[in-house]
Each structure stands twice: as C-alpha cells, then as structure tokens.
PDB file of N, CA and C in Angstrom:
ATOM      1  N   UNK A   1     188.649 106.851 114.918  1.00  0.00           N
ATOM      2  CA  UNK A   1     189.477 106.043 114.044  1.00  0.00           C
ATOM      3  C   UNK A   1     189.079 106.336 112.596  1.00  0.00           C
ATOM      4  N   UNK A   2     190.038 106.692 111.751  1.00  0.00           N
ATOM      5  CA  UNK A   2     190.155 106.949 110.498  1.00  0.00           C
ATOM      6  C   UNK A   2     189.480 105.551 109.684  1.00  0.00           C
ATOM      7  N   UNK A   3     188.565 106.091 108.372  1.00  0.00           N
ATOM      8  CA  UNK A   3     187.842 104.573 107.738  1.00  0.00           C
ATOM      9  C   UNK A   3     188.792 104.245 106.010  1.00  0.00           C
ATOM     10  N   UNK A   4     189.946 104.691 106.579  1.00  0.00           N
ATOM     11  CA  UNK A   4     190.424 104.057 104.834  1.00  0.00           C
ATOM     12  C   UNK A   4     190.901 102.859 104.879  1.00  0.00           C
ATOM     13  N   UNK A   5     190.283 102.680 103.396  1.00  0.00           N
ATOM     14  CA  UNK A   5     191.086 100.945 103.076  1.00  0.00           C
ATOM     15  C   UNK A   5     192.620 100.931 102.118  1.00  0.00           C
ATOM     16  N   UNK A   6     192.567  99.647 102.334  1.00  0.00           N
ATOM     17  CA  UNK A   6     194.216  99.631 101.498  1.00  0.00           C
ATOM     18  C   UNK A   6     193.337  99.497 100.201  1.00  0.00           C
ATOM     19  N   UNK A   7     192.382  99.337  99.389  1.00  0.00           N
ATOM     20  CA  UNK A   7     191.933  99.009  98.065  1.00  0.00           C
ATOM     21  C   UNK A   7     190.312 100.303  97.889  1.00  0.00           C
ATOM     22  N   UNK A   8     190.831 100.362  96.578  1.00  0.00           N
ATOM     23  CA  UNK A   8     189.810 101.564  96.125  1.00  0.00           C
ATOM     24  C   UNK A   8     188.570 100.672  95.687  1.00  0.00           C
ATOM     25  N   UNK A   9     187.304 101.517  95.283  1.00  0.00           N
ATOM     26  CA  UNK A   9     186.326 101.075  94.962  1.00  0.00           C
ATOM     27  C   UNK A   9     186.483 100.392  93.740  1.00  0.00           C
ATOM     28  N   UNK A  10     186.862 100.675  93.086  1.00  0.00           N
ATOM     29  CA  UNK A  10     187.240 100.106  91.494  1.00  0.00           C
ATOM     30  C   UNK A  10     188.144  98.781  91.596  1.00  0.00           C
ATOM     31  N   UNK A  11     189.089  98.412  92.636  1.00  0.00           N
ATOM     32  CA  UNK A  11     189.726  97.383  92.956  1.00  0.00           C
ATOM     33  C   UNK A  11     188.662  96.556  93.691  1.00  0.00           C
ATOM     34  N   UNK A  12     187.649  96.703  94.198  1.00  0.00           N
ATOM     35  CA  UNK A  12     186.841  95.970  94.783  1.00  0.00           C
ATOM     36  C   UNK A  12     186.244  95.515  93.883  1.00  0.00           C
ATOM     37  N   UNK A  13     185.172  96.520  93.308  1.00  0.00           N
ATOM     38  CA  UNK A  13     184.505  96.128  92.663  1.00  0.00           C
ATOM     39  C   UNK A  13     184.581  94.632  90.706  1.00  0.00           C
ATOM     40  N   UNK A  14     186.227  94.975  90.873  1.00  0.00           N
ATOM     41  CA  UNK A  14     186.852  94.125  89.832  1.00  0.00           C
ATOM     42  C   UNK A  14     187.252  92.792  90.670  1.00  0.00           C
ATOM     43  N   UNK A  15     187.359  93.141  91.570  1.00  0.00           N
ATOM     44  CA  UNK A  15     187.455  91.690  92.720  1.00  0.00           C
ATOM     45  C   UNK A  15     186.096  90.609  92.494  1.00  0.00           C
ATOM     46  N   UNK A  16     185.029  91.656  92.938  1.00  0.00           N
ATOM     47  CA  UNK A  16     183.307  91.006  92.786  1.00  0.00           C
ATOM     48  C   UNK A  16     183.160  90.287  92.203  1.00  0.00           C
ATOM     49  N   UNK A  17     183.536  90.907  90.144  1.00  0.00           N
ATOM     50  CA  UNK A  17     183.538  90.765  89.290  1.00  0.00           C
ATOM     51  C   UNK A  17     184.202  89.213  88.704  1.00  0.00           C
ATOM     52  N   UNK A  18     185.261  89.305  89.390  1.00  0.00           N
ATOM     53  CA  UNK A  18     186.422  88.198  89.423  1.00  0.00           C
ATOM     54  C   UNK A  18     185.585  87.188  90.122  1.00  0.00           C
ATOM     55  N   UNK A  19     185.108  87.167  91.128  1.00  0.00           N
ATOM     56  CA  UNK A  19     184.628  85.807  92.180  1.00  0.00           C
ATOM     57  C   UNK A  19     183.055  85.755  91.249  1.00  0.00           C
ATOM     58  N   UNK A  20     182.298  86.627  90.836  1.00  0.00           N
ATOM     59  CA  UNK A  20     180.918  86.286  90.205  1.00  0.00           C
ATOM     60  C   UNK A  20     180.336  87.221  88.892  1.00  0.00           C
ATOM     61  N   UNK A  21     181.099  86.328  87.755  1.00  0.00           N
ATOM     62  CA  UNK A  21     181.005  86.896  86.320  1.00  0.00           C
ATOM     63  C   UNK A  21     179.347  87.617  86.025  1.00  0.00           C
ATOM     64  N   UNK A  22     178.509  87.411  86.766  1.00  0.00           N
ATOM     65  CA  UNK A  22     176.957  87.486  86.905  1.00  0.00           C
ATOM     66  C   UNK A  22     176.245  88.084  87.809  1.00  0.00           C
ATOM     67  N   UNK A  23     177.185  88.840  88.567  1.00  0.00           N
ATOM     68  CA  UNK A  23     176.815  89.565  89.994  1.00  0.00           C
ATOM     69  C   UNK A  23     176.219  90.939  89.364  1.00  0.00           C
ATOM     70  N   UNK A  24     175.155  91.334  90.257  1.00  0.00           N
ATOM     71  CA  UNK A  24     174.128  92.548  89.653  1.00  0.00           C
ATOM     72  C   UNK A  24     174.964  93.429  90.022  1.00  0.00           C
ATOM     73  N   UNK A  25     174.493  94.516  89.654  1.00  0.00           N
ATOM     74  CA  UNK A  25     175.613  96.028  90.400  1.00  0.00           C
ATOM     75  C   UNK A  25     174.600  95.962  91.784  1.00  0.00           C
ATOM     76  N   UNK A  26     173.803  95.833  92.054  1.00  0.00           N
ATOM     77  CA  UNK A  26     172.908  95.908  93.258  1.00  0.00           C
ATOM     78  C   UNK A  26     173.853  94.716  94.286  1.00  0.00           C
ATOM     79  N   UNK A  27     173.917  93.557  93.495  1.00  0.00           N
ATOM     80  CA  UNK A  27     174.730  92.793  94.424  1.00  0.00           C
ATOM     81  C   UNK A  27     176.200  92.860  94.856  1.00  0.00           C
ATOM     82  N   UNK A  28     176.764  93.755  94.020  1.00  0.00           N
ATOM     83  CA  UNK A  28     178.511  94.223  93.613  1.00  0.00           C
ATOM     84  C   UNK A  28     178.262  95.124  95.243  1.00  0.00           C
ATOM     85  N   UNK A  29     177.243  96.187  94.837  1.00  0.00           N
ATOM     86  CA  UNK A  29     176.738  97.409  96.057  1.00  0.00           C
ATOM     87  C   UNK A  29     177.024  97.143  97.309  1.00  0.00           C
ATOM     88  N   UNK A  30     175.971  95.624  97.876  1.00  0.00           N
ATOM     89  CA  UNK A  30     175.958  95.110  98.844  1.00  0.00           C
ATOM     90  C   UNK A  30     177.262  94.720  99.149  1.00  0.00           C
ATOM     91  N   UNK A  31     177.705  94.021  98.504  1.00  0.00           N
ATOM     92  CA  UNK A  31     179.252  92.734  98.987  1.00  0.00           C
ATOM     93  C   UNK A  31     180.169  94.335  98.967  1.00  0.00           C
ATOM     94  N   UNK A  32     180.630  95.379  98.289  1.00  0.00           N
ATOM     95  CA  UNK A  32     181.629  96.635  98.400  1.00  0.00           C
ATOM     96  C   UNK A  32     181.177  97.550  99.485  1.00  0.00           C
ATOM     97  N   UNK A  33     180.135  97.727  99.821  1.00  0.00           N
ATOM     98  CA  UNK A  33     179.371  98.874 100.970  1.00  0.00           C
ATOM     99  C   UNK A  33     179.579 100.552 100.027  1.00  0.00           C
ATOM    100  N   UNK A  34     178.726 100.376  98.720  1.00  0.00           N
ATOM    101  CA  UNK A  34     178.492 101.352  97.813  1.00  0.00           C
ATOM    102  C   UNK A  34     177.266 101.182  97.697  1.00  0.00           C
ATOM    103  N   UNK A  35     176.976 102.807  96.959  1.00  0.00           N
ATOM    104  CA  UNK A  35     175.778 102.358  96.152  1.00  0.00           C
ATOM    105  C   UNK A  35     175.771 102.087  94.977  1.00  0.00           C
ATOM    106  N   UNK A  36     174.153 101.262  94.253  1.00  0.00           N
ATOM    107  CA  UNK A  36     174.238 100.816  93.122  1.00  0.00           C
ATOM    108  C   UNK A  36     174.599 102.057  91.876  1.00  0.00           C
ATOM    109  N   UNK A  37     174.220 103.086  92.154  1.00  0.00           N
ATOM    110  CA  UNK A  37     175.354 104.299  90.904  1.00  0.00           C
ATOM    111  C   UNK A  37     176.286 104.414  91.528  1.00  0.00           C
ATOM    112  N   UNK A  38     177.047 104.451  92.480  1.00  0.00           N
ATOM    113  CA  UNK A  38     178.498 104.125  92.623  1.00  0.00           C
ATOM    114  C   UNK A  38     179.004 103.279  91.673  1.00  0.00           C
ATOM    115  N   UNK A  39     178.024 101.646  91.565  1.00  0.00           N
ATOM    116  CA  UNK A  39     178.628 100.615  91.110  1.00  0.00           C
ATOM    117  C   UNK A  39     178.746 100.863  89.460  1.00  0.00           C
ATOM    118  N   UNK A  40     177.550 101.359  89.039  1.00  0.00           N
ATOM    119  CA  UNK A  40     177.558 101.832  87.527  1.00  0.00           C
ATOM    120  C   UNK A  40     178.826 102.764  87.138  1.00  0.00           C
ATOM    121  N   UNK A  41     178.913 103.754  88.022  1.00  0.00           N
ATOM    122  CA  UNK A  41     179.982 105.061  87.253  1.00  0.00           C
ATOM    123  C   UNK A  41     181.447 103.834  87.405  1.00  0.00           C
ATOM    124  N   UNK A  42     181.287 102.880  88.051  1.00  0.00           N
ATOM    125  CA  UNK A  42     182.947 102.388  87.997  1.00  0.00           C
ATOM    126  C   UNK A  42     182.958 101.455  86.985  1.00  0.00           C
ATOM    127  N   UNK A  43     182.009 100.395  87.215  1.00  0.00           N
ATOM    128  CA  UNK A  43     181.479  99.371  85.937  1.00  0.00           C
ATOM    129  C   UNK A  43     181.811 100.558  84.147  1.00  0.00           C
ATOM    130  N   UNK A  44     181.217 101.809  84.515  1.00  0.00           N
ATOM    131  CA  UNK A  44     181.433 102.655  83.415  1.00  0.00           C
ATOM    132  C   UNK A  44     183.186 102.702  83.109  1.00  0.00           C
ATOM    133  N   UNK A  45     183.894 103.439  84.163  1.00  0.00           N
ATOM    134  CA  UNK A  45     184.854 103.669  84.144  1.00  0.00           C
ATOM    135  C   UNK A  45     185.803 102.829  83.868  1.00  0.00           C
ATOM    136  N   UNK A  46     185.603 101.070  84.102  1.00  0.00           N
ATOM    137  CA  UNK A  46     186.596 100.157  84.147  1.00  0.00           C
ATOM    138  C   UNK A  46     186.055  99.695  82.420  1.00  0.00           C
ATOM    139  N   UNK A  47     185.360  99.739  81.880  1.00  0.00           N
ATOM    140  CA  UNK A  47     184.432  99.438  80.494  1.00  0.00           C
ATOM    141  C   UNK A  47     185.222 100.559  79.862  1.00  0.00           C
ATOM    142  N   UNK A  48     185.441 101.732  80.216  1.00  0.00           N
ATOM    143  CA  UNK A  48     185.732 102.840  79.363  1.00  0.00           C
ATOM    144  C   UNK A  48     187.141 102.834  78.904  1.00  0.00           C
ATOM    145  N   UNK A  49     187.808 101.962  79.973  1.00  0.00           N
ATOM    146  CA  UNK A  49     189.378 101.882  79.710  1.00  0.00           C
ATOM    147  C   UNK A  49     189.730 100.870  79.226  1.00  0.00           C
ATOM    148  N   UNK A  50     188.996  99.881  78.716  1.00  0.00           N
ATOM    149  CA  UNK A  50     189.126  97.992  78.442  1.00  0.00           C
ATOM    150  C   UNK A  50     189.372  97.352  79.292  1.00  0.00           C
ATOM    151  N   UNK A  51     188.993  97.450  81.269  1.00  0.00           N
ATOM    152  CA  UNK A  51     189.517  96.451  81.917  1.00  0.00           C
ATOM    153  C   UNK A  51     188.326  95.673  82.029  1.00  0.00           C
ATOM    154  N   UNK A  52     187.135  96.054  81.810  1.00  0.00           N
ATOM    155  CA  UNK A  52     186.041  95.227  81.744  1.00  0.00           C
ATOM    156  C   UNK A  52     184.960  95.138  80.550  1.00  0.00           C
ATOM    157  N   UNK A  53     184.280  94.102  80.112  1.00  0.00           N
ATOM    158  CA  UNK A  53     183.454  94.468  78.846  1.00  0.00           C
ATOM    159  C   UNK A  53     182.137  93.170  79.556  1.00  0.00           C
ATOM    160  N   UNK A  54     180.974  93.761  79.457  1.00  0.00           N
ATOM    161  CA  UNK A  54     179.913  92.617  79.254  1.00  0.00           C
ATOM    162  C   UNK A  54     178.812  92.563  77.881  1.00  0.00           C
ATOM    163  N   UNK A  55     178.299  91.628  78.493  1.00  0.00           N
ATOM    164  CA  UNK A  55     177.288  90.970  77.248  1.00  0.00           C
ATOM    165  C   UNK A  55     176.171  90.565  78.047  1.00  0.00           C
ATOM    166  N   UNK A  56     174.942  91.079  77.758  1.00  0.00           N
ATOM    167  CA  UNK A  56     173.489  90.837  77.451  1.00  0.00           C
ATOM    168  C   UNK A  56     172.841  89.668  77.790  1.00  0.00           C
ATOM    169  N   UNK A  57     172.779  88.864  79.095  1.00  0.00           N
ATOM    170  CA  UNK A  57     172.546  87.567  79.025  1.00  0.00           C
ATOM    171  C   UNK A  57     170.987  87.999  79.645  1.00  0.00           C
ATOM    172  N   UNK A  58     169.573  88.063  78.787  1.00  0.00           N
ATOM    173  CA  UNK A  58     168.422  87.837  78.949  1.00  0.00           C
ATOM    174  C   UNK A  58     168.466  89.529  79.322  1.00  0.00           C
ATOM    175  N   UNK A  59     167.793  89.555  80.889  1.00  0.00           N
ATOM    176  CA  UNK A  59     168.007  91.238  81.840  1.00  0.00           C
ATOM    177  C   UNK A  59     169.054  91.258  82.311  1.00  0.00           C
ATOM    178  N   UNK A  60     169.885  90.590  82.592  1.00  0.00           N
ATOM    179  CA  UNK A  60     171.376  90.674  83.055  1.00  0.00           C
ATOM    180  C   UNK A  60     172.259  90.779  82.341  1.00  0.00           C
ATOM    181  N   UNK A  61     173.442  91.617  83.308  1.00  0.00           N
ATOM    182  CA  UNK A  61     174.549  91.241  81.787  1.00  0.00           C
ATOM    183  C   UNK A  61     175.498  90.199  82.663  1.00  0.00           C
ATOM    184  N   UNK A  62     176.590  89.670  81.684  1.00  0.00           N
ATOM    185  CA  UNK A  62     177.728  88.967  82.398  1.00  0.00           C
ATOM    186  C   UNK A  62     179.068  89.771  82.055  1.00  0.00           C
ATOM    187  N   UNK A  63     179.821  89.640  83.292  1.00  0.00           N
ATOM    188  CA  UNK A  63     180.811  91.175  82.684  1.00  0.00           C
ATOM    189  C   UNK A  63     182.159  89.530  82.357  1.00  0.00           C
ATOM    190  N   UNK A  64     183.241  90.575  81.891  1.00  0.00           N
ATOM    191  CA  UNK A  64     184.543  89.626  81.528  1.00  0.00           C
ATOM    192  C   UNK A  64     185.448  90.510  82.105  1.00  0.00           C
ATOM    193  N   UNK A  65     186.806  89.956  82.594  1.00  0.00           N
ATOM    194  CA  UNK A  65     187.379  90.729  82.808  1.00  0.00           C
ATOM    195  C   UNK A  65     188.909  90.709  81.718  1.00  0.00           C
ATOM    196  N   UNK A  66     189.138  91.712  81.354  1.00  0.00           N
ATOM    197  CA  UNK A  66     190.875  91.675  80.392  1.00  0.00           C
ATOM    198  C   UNK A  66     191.559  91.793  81.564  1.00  0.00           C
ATOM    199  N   UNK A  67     191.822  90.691  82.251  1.00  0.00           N
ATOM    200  CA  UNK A  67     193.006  90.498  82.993  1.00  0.00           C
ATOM    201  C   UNK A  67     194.759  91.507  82.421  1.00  0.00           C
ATOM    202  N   UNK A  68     194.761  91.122  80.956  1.00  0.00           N
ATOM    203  CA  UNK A  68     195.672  91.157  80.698  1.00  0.00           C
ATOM    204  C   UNK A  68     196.102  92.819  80.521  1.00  0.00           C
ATOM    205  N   UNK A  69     195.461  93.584  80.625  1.00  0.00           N
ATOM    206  CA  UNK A  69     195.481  94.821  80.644  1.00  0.00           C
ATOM    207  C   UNK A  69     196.495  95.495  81.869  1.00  0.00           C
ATOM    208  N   UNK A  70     197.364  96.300  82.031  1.00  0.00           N
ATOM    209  CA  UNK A  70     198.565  97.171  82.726  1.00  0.00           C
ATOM    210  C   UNK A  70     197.544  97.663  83.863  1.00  0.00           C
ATOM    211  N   UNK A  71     198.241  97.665  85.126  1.00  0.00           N
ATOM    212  CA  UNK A  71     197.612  98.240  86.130  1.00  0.00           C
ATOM    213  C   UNK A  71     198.033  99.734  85.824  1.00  0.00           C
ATOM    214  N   UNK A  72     197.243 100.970  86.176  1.00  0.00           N
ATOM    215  CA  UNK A  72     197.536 102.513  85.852  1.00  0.00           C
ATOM    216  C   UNK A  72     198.290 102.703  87.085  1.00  0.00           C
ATOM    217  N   UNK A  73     198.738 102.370  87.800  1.00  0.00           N
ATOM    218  CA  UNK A  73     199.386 103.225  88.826  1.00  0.00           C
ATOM    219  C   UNK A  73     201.127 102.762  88.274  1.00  0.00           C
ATOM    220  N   UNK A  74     201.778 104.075  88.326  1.00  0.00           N
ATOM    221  CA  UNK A  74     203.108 104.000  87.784  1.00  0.00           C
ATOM    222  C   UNK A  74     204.341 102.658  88.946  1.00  0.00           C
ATOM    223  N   UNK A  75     203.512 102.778  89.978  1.00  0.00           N
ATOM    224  CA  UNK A  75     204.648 102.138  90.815  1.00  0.00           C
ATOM    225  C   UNK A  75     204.180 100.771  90.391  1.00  0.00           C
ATOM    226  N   UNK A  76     203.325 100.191  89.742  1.00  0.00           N
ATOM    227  CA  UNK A  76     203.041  98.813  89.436  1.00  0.00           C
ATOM    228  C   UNK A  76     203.418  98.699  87.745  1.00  0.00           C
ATOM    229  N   UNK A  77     204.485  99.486  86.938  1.00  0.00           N
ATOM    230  CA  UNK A  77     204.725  99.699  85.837  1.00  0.00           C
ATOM    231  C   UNK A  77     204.999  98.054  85.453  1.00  0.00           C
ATOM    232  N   UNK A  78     204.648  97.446  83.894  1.00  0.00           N
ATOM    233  CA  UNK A  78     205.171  96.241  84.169  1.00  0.00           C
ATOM    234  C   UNK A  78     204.229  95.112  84.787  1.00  0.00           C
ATOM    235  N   UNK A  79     202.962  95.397  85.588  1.00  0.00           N
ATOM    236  CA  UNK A  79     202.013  94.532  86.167  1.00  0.00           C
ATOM    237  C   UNK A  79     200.786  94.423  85.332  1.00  0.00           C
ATOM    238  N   UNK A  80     200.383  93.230  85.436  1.00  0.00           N
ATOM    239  CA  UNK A  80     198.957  93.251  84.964  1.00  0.00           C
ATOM    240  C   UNK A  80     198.003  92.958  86.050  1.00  0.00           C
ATOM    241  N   UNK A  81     196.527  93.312  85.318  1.00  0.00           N
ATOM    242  CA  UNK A  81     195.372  93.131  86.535  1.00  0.00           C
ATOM    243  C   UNK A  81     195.555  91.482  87.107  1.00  0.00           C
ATOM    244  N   UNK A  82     195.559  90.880  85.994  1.00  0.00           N
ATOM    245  CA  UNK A  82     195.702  89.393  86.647  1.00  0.00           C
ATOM    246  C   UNK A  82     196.763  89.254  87.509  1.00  0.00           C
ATOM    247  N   UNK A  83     197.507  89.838  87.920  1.00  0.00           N
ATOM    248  CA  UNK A  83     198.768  89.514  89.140  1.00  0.00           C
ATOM    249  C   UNK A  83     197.724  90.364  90.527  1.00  0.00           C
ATOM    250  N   UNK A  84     197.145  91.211  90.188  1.00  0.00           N
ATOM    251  CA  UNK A  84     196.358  91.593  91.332  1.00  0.00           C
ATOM    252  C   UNK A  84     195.651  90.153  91.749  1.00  0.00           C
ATOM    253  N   UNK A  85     194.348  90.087  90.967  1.00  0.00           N
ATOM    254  CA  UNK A  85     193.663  89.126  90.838  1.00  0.00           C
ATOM    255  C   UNK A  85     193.951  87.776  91.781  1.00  0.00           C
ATOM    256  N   UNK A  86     194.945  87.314  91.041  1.00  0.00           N
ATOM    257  CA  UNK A  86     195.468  86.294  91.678  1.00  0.00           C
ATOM    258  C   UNK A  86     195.898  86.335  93.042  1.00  0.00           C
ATOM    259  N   UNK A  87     196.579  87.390  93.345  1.00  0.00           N
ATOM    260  CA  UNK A  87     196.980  87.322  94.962  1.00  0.00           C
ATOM    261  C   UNK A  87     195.907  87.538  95.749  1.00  0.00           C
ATOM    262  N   UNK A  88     194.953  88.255  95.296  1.00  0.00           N
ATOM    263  CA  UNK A  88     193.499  89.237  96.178  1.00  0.00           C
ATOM    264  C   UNK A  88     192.467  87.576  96.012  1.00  0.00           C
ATOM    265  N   UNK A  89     192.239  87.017  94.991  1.00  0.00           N
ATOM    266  CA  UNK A  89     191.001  86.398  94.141  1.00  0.00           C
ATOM    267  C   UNK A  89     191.257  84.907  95.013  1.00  0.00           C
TER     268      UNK A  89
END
C-alpha cells in the first residue's frame, strides 16, 4: 500500500503551528512524523514567503501565522491560508 497523504509537510506543519503558537520544531517533528531539519527547512521556507514570522520568547521562539496571505497553488486562486486553517484547525 502506497504512503501518500492528502496534505504536504508544510500544510502540516502550519497546522502545528495553528493549534500551538509555542511548539518546538522537535515537537512540530514528533506530532508531523519528520525530522527536526525537516521542520527547520519548512519553518525556513514558510518565514521566507511571509506565511509565518516568530519572535524570541527567552530559548524559544513563538511563531505567528499571516493567515491572510494567498494559498500558492493556482487551483485555490482567490483563497487564503485562513480558509485552510479553519476547515483543517
């Protein structure tokens, strides 16, 4: 039996994000079934495009999410992350 999901790592991992503004990438790792540089290069990747930004709280950071930002896939032209969010969250 074939192991694909209907949601990519980067949709998960903004899911995490969504349910625990304070979740480690070690803990993102565990709850997605990645590893913790998996979790960084996407944390990178979703930071690099404005769908995510954090801040410095002590050794942790707390991420935010810009909901309001366009999903990239053309067939969701017109959508924002928060319409994901909401139906998945």
């Amino acid at each position: 039996m074939s192991q694909w999901t209907f949601l990519t790592n980067h949709a998960q991992v903004l899911l995490c994000i969504a349910q625990n503004q304070n979740a480690t990438a070690r803990e993102i790792a565990g709850q997605v079934g990645i590893t913790e540089r998996a979790v960084q290069r996407i944390l990178r990747d979703l930071h690099d495009a404005g769908y995510v930004s954090h801040t410095r709280v002590g050794r942790s950071n707390r991420y935010a999410i810009h909901a309001d930002r366009p999903m990239r896939h053309p067939a969701q032209h017109g959508l924002a992350v928060r319409e994901l969010l909401d139906l998945l969250g």
